[in-house]
N, C-alpha and C. Protein backbone atom coordinates (compact mmCIF):
# COMPACT_ATOMS: atom_id res chain seq x y z
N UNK A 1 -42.21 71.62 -147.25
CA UNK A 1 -41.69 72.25 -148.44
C UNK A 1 -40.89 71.22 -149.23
N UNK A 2 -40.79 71.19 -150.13
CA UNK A 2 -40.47 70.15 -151.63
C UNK A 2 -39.04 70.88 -151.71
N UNK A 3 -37.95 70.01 -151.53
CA UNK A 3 -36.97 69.97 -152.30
C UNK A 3 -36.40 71.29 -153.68
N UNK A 4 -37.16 70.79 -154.32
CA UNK A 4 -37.19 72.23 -155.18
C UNK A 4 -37.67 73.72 -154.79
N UNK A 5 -38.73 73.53 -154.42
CA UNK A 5 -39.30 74.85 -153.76
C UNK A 5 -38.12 75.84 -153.05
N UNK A 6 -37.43 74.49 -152.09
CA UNK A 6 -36.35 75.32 -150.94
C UNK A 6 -35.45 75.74 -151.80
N UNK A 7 -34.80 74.87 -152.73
CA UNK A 7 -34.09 74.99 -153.89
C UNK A 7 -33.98 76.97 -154.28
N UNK A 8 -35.29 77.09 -155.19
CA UNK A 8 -35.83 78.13 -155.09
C UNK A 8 -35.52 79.54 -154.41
N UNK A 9 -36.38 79.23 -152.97
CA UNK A 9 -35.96 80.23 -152.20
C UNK A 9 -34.55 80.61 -151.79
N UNK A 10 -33.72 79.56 -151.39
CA UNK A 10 -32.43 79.78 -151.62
C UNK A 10 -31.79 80.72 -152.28
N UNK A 11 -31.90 80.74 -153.62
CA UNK A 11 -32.03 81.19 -155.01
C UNK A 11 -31.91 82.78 -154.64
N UNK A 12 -33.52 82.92 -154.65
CA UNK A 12 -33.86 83.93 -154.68
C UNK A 12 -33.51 84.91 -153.36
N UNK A 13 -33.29 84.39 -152.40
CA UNK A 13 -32.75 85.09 -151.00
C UNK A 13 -31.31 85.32 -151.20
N UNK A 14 -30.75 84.41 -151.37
CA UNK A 14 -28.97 84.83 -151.79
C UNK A 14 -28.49 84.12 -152.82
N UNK A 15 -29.25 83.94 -153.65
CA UNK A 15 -28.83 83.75 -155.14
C UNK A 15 -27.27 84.70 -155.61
N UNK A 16 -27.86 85.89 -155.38
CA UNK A 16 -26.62 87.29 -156.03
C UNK A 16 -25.94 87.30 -155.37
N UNK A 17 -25.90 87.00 -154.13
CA UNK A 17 -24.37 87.24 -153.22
C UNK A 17 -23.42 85.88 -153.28
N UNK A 18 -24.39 85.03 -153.19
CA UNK A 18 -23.41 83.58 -153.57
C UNK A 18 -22.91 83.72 -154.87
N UNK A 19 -23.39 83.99 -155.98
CA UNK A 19 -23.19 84.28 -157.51
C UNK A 19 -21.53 85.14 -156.86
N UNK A 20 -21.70 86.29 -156.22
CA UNK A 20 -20.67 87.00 -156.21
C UNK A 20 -19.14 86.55 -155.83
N UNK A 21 -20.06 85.46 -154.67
CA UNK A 21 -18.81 84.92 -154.20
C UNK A 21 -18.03 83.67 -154.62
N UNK A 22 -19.18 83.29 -155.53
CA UNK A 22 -18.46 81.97 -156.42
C UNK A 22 -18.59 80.58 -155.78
N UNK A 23 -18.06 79.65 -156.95
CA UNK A 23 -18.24 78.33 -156.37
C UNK A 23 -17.27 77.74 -155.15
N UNK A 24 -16.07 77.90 -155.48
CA UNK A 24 -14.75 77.84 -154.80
C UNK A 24 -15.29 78.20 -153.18
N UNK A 25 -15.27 79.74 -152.97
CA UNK A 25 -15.72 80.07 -151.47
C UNK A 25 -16.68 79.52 -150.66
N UNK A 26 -17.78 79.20 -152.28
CA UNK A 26 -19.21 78.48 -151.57
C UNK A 26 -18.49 77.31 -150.85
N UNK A 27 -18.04 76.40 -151.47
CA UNK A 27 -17.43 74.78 -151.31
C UNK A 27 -16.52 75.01 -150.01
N UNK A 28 -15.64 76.08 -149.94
CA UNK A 28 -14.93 76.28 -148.40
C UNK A 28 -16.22 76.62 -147.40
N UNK A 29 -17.17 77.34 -147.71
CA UNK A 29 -18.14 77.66 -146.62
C UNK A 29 -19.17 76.00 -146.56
N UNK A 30 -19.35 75.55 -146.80
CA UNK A 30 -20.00 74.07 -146.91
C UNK A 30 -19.29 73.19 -146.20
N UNK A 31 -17.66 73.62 -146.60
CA UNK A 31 -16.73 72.36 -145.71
C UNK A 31 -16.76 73.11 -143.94
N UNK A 32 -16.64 74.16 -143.83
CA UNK A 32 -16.72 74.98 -142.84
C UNK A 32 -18.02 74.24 -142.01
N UNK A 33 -19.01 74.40 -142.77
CA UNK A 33 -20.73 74.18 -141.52
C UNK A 33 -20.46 72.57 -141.41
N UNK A 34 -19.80 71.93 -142.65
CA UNK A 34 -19.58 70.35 -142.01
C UNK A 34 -18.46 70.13 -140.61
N UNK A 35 -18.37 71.11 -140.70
CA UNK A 35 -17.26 70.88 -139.55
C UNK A 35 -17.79 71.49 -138.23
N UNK A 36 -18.79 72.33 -138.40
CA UNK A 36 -19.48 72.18 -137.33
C UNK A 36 -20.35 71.59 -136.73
N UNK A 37 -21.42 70.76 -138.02
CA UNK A 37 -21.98 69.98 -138.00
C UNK A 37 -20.95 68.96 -136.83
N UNK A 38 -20.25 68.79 -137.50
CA UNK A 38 -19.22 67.06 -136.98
C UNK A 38 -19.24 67.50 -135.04
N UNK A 39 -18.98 68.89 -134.98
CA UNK A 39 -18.96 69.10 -133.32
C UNK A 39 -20.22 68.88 -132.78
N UNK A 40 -21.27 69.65 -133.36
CA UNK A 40 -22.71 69.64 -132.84
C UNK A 40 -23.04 68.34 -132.69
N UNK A 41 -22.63 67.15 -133.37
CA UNK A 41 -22.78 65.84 -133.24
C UNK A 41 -21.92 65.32 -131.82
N UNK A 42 -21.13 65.60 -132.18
CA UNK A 42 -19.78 65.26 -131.01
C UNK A 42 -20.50 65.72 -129.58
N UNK A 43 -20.71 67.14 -129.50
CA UNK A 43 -20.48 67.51 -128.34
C UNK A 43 -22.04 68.70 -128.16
N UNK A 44 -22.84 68.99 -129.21
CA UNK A 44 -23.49 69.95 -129.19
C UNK A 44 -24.99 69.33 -128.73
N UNK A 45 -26.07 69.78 -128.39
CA UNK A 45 -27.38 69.25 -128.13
C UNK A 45 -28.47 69.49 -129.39
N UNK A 46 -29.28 68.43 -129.14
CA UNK A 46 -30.06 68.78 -130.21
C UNK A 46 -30.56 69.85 -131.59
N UNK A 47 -30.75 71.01 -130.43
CA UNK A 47 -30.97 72.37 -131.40
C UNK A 47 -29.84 72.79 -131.49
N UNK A 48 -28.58 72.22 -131.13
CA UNK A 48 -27.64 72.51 -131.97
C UNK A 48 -27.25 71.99 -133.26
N UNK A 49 -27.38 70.83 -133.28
CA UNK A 49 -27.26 69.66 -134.27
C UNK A 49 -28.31 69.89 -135.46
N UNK A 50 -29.45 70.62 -135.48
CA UNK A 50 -30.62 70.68 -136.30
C UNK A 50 -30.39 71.72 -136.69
N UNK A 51 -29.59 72.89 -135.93
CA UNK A 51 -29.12 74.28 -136.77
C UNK A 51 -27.97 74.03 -137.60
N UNK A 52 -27.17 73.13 -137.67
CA UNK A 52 -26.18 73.08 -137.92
C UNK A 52 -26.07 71.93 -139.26
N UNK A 53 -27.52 71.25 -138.87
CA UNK A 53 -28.02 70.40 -140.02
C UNK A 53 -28.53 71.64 -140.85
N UNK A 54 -29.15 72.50 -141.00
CA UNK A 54 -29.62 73.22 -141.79
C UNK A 54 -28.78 74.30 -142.21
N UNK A 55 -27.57 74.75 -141.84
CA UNK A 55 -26.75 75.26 -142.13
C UNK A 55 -25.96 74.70 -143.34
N UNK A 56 -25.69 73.31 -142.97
CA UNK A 56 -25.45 72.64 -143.91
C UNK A 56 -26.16 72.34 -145.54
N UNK A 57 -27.60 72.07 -145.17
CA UNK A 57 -28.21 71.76 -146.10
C UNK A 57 -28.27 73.15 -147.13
N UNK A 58 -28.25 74.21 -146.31
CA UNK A 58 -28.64 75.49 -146.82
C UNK A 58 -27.57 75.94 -148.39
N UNK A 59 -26.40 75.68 -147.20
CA UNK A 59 -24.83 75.83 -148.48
C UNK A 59 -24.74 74.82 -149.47
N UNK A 60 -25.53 73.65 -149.18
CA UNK A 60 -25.82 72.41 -150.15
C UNK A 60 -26.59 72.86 -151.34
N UNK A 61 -27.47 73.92 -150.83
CA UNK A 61 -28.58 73.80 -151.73
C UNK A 61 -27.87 75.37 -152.50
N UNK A 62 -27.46 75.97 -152.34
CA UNK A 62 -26.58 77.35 -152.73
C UNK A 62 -25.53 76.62 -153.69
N UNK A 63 -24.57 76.09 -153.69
CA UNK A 63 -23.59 75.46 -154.69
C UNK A 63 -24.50 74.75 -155.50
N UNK A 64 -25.63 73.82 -155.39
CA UNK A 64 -26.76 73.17 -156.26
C UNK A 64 -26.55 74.07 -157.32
N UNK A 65 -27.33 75.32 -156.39
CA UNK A 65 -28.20 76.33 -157.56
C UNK A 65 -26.20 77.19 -158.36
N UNK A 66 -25.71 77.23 -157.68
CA UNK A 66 -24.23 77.67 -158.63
C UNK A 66 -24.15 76.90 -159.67
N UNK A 67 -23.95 75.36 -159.48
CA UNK A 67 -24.05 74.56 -160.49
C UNK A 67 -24.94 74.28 -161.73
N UNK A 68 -26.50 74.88 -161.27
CA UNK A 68 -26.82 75.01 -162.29
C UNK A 68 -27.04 73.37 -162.22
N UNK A 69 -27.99 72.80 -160.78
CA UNK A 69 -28.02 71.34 -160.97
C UNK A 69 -29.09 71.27 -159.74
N UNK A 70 -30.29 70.17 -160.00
CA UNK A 70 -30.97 70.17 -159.37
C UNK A 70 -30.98 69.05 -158.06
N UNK A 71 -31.40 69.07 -157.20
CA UNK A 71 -30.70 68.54 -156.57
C UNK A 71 -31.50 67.37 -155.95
N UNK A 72 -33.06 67.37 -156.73
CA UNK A 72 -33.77 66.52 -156.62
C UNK A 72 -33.19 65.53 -157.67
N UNK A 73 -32.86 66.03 -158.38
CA UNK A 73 -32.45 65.37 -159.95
C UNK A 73 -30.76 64.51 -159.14
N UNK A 74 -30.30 64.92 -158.10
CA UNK A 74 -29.11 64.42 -158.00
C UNK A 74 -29.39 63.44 -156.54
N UNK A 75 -30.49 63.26 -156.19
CA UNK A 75 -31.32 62.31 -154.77
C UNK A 75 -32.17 61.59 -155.93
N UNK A 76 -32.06 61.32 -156.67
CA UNK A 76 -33.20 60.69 -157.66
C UNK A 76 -32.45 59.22 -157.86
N UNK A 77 -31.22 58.82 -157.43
CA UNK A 77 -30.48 57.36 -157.63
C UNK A 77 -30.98 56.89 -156.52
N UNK A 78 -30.53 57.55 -155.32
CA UNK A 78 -31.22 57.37 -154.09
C UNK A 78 -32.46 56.37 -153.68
N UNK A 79 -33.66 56.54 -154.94
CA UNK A 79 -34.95 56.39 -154.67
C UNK A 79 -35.14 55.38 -156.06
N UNK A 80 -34.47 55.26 -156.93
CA UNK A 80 -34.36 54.32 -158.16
C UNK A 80 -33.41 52.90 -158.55
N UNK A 81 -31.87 53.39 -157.58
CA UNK A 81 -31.00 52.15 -157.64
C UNK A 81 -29.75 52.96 -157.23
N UNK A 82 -30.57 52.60 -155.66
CA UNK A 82 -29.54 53.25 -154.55
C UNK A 82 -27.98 52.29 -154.68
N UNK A 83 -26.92 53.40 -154.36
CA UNK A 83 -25.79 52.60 -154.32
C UNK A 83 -25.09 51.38 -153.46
């Protein structure tokens, strides 16, 4: 699945409830899964670390779509004149 596509579904699966809950809460729930992320690394096993990677990416891609910013469009330095 393409970047955008997931983008997308995101969107459309909890588009309205994230909308409800705003950017602010989104950004505390993002710092939240990074912080579990950071254990699942530390101390967790694989399929922990890959749920917890996608947990992450998931709230990544939810504040994207809040912003109103794409997020291929924001991995696009990345692949043109990486920092």
């Amino acid at each position: 699945m393409e970047i955008a596509e997931f983008q997308s579904h995101i969107a459309s699966v909890y588009g309205e409830a994230d909308a409800e809950r705003g950017i602010p809460a989104t950004v505390a729930w993002l710092c939240e899964e990074l912080g579990e992320l950071a254990q699942a690394v530390r101390k967790g096993t694989p399929e922990q670390q890959l749920w917890e990677l996608g947990d992450v990416f998931a709230w990544l891609v939810s504040l994207a779509h809040q912003l109103d910013l794409n997020l291929e469009d924001a991995i696009e330095r990345y692949l043109t004149d990486p920092p």
